[in-house]
Protein backbone atom coordinates (compact mmCIF):
# COMPACT_ATOMS: atom_id res chain seq x y z
CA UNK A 1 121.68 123.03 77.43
CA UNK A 2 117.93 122.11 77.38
CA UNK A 3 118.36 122.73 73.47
CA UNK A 4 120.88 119.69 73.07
CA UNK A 5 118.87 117.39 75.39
CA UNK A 6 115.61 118.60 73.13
CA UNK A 7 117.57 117.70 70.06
CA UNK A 8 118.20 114.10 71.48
CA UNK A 9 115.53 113.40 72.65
CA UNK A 10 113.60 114.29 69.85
CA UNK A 11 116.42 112.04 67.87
CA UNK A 12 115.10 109.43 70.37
CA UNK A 13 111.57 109.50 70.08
CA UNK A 14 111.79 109.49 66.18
CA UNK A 15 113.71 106.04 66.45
CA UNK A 16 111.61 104.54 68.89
CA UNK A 17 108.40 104.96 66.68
CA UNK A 18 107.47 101.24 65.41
CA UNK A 19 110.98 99.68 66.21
CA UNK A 20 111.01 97.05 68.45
CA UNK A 21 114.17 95.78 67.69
CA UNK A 22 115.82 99.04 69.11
CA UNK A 23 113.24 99.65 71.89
CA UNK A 24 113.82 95.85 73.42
CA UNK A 25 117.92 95.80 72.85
CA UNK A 26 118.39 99.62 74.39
CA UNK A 27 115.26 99.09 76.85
CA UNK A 28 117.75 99.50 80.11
CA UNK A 29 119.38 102.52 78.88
CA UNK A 30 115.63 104.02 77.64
CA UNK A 31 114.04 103.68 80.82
CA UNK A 32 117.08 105.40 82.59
CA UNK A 33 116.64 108.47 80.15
CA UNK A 34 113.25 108.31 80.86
CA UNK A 35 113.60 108.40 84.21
CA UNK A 36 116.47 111.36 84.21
CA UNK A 37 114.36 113.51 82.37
CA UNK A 38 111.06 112.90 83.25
CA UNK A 39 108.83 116.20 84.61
CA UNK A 40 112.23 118.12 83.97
CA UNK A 41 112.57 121.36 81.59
CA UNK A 42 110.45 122.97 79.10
CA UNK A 43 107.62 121.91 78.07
CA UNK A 44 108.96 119.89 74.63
CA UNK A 45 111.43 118.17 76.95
CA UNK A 46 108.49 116.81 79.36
CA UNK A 47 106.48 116.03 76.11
CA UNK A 48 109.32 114.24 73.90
CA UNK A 49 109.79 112.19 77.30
CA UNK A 50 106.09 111.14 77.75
CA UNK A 51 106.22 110.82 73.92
CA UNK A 52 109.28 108.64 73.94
CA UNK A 53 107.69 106.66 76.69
CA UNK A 54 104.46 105.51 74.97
CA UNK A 55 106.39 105.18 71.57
CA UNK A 56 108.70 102.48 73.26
CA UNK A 57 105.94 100.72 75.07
CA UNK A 58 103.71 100.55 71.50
CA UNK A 59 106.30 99.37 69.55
CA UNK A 60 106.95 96.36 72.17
CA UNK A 61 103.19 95.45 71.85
CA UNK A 62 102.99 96.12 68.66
CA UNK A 63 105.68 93.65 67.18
CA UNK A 64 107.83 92.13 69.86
CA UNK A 65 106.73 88.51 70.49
CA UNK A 66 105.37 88.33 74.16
CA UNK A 67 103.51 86.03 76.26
CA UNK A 68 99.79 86.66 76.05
CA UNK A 69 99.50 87.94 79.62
CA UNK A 70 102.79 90.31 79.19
CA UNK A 71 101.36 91.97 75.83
CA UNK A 72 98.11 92.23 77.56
CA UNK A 73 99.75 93.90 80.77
CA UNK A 74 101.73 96.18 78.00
CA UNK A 75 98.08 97.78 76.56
CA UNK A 76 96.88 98.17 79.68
CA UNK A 77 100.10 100.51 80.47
CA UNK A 78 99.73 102.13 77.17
CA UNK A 79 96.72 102.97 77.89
CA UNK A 80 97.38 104.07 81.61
CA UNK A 81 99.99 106.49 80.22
CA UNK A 82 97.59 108.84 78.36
CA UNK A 83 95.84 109.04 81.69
CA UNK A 84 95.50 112.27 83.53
CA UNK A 85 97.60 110.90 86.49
CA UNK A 86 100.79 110.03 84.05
CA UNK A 87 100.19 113.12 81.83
CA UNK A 88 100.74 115.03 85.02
CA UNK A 89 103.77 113.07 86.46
CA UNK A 90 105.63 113.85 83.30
CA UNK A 91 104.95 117.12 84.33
CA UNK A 92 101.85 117.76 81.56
CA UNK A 93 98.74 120.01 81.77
CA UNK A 94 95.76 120.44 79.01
CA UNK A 95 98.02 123.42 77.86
CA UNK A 96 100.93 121.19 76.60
CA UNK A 97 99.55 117.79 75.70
CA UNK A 98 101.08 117.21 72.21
CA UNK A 99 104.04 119.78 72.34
CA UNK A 100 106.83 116.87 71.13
CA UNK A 101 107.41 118.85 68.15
CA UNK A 102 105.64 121.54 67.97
CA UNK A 103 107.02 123.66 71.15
CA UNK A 104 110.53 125.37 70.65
CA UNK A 105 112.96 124.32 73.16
CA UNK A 106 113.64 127.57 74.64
CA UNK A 107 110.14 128.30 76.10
CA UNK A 108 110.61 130.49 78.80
CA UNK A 109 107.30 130.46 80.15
CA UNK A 110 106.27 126.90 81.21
CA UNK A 111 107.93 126.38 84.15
CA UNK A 112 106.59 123.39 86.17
CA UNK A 113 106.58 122.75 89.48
CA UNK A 114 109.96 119.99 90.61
CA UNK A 115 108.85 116.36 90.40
CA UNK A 116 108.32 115.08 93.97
CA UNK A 117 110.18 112.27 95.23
CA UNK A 118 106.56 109.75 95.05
CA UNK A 119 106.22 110.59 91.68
CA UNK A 120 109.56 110.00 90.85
CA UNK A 121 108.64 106.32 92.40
CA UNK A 122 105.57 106.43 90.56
CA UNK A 123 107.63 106.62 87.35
CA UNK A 124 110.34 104.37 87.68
CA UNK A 125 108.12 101.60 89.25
CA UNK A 126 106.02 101.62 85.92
CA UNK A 127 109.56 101.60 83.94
CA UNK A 128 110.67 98.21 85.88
CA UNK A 129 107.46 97.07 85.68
CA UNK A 130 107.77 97.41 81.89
CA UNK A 131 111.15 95.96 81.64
CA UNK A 132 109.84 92.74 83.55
CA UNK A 133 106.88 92.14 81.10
CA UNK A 134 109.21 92.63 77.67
CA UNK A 135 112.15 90.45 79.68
CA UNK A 136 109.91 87.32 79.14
CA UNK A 137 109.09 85.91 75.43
CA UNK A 138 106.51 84.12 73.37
CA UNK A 139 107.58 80.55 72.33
CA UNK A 140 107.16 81.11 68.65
CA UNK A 141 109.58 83.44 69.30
CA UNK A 142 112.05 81.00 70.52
CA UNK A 143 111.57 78.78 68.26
CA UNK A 144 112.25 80.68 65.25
CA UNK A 145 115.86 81.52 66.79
CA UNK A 146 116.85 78.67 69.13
């Protein structure tokens, strides 16, 4: 099983990289895949997650038209999420830190510890708090399509 979900999510992450388009119309059903597999599996699973994560968030600063305060919100998330203290809710030591794609998906050996239900809370507040600052757009943005 964890091979399929590795698969996806690795199908996932690859289509999240620089596409804002995709990351702001699918952001709803992102953050719940996010959420479901968040600190969960081996160690490419937790890593194409966290991976996944930060690629969505950079590609809505990076090119989706937001109000100053949003985008500046965003990078200060983006930058929260290579912390210590998110590396390690997505279940991430020093050991596995860039394992996305390098890792095979039937690692036997790093087990980690369940997700507690605080971090859990930890996560998905950051994911609505996310999908609040990319709900609101910039007015050149408007007025390019309205």
């Amino acid at each position: 099983m964890w091979k399929e979900v590795a698969v996806l999510l690795r199908l996932c992450l690859t289509l999240s990289f620089d596409n804002w388009q995709l990351s702001h119309q699918f952001l709803p059903e992102i953050m719940y895949i996010i959420s479901t597999t968040a600190a969960c599996g081996p160690a490419v699973i937790r890593s194409s997650t966290h991976a996944f994560l930060v690629n969505t968030v950079q590609s809505l600063v990076g090119h989706f038209p937001l109000l100053l305060y949003n985008r500046q919100k965003l990078e200060v998330i983006l930058n929260d999420l290579s912390s210590m203290k998110y590396t390690l809710l997505f279940g991430l030591t020093g050991s596995t830190p860039d394992t996305a794609f390098s890792a095979s998906a039937n690692s036997a050996n790093d087990a980690v510890d369940a997700l507690s239900i605080s971090g859990l809370e930890t996560i998905v507040s950051l994911l609505i708090e996310i999908i609040d600052l990319s709900a609101s757009i910039g007015r050149s943005y408007c007025k390019i399509f309205f």
